[in-house]
PDB file of N, CA and C in Angstrom:
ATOM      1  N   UNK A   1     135.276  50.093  14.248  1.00  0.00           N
ATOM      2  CA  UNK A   1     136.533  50.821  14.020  1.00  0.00           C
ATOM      3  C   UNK A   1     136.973  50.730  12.571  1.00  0.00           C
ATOM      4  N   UNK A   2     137.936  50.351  12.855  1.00  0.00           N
ATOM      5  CA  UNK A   2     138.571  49.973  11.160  1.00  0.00           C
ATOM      6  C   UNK A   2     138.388  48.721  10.213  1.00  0.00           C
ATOM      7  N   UNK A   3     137.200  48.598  10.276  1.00  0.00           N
ATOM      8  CA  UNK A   3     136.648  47.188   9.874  1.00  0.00           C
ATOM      9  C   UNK A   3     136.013  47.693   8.058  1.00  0.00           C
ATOM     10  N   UNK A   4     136.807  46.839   7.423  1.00  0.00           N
ATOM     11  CA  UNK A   4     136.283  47.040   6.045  1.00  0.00           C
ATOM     12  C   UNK A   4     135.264  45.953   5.445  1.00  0.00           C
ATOM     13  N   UNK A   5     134.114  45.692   5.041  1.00  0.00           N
ATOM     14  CA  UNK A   5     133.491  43.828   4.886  1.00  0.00           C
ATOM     15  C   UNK A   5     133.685  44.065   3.206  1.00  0.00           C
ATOM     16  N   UNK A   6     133.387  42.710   2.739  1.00  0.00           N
ATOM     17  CA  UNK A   6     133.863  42.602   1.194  1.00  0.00           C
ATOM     18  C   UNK A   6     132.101  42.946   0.442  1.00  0.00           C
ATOM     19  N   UNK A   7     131.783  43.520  -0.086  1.00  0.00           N
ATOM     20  CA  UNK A   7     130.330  43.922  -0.747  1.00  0.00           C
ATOM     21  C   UNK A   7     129.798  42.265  -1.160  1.00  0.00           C
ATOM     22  N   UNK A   8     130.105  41.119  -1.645  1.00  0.00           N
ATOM     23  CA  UNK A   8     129.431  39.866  -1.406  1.00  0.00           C
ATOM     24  C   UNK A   8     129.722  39.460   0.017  1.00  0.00           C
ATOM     25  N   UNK A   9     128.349  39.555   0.760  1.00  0.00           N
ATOM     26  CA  UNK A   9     128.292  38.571   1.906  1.00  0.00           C
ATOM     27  C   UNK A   9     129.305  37.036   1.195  1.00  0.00           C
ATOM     28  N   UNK A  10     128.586  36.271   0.566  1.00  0.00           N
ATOM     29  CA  UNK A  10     128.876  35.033   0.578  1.00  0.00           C
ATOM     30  C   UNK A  10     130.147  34.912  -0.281  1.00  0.00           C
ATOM     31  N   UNK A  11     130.940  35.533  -0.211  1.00  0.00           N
ATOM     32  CA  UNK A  11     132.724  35.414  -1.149  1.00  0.00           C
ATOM     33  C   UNK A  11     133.409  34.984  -0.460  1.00  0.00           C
ATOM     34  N   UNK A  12     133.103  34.409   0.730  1.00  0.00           N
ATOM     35  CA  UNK A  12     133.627  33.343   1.615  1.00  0.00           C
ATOM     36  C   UNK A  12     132.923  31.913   1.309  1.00  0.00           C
ATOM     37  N   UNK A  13     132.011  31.704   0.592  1.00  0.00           N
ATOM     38  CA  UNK A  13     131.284  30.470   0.349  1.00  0.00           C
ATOM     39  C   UNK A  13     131.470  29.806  -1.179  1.00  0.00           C
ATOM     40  N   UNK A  14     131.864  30.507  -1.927  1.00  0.00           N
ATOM     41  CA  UNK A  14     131.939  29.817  -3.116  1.00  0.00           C
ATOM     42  C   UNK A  14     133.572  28.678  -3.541  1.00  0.00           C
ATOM     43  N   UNK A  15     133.550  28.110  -4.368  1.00  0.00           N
ATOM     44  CA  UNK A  15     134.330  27.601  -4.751  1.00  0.00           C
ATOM     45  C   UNK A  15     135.327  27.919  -5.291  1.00  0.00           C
ATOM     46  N   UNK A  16     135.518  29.573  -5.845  1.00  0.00           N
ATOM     47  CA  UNK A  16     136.509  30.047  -7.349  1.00  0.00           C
ATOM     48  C   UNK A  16     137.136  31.374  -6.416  1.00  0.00           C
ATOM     49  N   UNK A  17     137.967  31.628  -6.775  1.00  0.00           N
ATOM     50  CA  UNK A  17     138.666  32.161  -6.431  1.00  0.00           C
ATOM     51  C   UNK A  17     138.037  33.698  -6.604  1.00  0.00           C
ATOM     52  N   UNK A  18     138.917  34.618  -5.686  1.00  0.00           N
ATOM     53  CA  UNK A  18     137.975  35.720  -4.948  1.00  0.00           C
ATOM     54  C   UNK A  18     138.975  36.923  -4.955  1.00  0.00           C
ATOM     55  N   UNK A  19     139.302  38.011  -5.927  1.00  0.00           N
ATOM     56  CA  UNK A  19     140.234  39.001  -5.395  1.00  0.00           C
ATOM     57  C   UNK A  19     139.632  40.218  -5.020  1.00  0.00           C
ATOM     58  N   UNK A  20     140.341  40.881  -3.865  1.00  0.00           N
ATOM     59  CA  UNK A  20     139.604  41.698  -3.194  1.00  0.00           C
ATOM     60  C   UNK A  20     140.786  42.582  -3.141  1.00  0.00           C
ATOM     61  N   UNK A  21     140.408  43.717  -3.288  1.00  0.00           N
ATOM     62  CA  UNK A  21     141.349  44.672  -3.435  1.00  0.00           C
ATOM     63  C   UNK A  21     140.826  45.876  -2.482  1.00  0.00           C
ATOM     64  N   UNK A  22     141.190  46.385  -1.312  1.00  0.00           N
ATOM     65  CA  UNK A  22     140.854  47.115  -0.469  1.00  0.00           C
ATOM     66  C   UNK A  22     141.555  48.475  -0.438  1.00  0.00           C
ATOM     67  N   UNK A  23     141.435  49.490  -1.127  1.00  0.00           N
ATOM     68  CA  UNK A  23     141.920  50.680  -0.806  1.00  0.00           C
ATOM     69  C   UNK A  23     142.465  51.228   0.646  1.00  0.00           C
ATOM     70  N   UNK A  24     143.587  51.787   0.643  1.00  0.00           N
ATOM     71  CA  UNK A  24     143.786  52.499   2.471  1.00  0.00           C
ATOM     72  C   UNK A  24     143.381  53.017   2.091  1.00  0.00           C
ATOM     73  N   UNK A  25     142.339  54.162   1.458  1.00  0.00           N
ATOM     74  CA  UNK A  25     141.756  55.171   1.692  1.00  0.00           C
ATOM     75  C   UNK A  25     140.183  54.998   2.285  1.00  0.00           C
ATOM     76  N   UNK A  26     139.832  53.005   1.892  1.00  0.00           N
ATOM     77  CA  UNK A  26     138.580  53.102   3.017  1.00  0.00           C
ATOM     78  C   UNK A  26     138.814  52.881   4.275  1.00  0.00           C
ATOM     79  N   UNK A  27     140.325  52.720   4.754  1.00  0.00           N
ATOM     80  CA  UNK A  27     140.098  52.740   6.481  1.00  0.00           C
ATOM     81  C   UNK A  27     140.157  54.283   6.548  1.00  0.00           C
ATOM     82  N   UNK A  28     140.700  55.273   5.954  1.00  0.00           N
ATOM     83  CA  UNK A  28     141.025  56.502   6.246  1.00  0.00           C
ATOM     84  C   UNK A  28     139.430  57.283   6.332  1.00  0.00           C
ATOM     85  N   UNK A  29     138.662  56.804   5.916  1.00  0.00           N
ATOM     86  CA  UNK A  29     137.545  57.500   5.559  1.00  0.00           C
ATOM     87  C   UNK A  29     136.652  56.893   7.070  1.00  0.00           C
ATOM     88  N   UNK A  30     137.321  55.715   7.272  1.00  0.00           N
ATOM     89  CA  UNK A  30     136.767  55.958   8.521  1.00  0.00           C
ATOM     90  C   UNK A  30     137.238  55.964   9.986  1.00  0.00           C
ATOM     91  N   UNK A  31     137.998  57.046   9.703  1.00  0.00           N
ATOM     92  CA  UNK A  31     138.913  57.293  10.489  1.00  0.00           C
ATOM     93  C   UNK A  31     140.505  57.312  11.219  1.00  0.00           C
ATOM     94  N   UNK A  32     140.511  56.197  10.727  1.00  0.00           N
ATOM     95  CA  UNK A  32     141.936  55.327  10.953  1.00  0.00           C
ATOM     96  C   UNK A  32     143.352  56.361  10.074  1.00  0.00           C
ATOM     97  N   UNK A  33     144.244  56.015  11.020  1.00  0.00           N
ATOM     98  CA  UNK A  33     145.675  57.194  11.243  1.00  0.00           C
ATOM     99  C   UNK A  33     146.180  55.999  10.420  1.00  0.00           C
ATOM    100  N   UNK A  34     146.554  56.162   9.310  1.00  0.00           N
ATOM    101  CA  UNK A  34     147.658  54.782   8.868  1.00  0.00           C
ATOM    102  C   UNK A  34     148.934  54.868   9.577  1.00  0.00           C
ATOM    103  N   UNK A  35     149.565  55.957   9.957  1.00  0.00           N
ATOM    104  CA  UNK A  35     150.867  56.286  10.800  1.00  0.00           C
ATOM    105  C   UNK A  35     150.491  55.476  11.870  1.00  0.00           C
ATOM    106  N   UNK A  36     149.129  55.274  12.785  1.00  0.00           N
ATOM    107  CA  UNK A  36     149.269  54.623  13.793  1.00  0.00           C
ATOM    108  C   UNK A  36     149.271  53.152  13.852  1.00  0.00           C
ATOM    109  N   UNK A  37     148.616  52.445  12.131  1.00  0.00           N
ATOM    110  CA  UNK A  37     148.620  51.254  12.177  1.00  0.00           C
ATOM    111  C   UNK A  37     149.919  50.217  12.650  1.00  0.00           C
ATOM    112  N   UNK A  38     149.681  49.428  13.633  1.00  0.00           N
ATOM    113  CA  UNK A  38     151.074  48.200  13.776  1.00  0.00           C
ATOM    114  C   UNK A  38     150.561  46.966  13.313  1.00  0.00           C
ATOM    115  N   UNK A  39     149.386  46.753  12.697  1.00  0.00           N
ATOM    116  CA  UNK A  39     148.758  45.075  12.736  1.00  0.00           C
ATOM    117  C   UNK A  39     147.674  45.460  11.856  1.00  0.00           C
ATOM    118  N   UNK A  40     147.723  44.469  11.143  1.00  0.00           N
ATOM    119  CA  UNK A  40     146.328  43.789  11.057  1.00  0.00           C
ATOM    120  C   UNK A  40     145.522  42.756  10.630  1.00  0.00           C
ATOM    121  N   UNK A  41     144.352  42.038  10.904  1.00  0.00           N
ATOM    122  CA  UNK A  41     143.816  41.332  11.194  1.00  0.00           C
ATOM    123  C   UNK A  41     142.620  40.323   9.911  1.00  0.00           C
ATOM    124  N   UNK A  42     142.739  39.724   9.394  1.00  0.00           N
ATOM    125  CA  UNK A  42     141.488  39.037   8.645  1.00  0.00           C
ATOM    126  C   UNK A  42     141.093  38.391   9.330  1.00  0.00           C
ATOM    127  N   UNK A  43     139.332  38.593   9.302  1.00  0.00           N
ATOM    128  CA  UNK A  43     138.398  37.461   9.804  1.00  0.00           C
ATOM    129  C   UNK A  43     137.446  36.904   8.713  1.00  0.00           C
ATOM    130  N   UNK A  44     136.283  36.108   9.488  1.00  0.00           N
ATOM    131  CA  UNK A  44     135.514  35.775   8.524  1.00  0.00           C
ATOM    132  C   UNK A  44     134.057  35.628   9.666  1.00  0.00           C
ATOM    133  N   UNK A  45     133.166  35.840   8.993  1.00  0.00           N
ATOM    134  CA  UNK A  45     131.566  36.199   9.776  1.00  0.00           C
ATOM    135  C   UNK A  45     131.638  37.120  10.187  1.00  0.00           C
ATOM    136  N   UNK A  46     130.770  37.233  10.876  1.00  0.00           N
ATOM    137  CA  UNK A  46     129.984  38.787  11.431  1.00  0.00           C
ATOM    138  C   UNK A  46     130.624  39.006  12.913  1.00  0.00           C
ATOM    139  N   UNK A  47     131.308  40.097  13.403  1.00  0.00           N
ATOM    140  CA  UNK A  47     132.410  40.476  14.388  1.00  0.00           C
ATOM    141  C   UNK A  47     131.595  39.271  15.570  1.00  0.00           C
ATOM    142  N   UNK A  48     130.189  40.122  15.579  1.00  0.00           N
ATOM    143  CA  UNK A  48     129.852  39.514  17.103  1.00  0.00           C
ATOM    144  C   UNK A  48     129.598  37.785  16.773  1.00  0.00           C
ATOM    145  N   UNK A  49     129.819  37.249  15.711  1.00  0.00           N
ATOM    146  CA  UNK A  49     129.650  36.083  15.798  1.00  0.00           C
ATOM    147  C   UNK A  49     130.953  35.717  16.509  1.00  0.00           C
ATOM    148  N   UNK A  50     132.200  36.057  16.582  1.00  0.00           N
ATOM    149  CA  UNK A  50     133.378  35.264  16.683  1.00  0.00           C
ATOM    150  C   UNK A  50     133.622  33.859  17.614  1.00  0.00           C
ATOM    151  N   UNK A  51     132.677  34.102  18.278  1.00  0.00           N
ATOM    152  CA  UNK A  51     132.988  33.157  19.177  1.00  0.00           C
ATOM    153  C   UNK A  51     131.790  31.712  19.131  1.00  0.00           C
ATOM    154  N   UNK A  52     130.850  32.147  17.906  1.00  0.00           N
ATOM    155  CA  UNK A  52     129.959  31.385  17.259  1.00  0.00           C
ATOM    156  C   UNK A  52     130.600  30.204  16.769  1.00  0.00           C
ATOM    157  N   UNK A  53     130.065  28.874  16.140  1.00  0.00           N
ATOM    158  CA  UNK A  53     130.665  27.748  15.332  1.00  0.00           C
ATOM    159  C   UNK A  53     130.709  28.403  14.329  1.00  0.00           C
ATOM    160  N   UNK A  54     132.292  27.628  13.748  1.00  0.00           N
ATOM    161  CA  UNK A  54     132.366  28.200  12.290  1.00  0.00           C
ATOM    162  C   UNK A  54     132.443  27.042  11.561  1.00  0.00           C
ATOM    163  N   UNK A  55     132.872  27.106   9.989  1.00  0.00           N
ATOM    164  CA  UNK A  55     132.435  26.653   9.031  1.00  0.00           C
ATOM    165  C   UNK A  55     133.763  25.442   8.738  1.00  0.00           C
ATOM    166  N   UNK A  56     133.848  24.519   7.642  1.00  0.00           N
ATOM    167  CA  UNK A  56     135.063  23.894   7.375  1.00  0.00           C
ATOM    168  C   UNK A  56     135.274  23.995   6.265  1.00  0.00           C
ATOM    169  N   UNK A  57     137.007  23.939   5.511  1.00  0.00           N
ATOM    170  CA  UNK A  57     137.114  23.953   4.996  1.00  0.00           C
ATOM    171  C   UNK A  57     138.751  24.851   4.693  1.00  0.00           C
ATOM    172  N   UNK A  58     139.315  25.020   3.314  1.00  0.00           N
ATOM    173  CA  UNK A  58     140.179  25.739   3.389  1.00  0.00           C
ATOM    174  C   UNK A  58     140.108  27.271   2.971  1.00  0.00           C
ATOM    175  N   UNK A  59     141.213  28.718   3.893  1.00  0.00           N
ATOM    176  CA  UNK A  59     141.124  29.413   2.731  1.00  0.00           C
ATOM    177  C   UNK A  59     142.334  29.822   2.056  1.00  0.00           C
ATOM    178  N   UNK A  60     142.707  30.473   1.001  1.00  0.00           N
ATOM    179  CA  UNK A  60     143.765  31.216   1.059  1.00  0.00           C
ATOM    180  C   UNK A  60     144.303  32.161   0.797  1.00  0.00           C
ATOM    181  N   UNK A  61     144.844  32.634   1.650  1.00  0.00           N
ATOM    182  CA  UNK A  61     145.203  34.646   1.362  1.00  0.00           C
ATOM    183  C   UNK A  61     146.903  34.838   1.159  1.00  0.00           C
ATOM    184  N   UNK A  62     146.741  35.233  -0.327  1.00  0.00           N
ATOM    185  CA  UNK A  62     148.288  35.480  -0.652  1.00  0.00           C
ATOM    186  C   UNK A  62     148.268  37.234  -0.851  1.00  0.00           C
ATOM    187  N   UNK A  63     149.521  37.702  -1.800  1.00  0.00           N
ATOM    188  CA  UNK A  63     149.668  38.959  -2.538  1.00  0.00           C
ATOM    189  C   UNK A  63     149.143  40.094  -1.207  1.00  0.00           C
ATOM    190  N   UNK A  64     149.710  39.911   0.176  1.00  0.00           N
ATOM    191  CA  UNK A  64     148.584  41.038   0.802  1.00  0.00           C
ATOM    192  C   UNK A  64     149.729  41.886   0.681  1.00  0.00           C
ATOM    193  N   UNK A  65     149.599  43.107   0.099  1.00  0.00           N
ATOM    194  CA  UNK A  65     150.780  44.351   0.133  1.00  0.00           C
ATOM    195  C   UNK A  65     149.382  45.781   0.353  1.00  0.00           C
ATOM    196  N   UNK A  66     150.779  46.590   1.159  1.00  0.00           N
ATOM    197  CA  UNK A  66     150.517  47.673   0.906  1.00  0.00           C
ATOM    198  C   UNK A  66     150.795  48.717   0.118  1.00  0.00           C
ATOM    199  N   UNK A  67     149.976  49.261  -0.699  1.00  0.00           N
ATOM    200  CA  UNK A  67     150.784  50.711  -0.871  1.00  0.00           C
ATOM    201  C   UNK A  67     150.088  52.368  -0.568  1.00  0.00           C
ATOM    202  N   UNK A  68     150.900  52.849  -0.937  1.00  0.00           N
ATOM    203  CA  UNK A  68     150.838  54.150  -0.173  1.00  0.00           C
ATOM    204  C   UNK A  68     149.765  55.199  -0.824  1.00  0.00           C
TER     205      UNK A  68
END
């Protein structure tokens, strides 16, 4: 669905800090109504892993805004 991944697999593995800047125009491209959005979600691994062991450690996600 509306799943965007970051172009480094491993930018969840390094040590230094990581900004990722995601356009709404790549959920729109694949499909996604922004009018219908109510939520949304960060993960980390591969969808069907979720319920796989995960990793330790900290992360942290600040600055998340939208704009139009």
């Amino acid at each position: 669905p509306g799943i965007v991944a970051h172009e480094d697999k491993n930018a969840a593995t390094g040590d230094a800090w990581t900004e990722w800047v995601i356009p709404l125009q790549a959920f729109v491209d694949r499909g996604i109504n922004l009018a219908d959005v109510d939520r949304i979600a960060i993960g980390l691994g591969a969808k069907a892993g979720v319920a796989g062991p995960g990793g330790t450690g900290t992360m942290y996600f600040d600055d998340i805004r939208l704009y139009p």
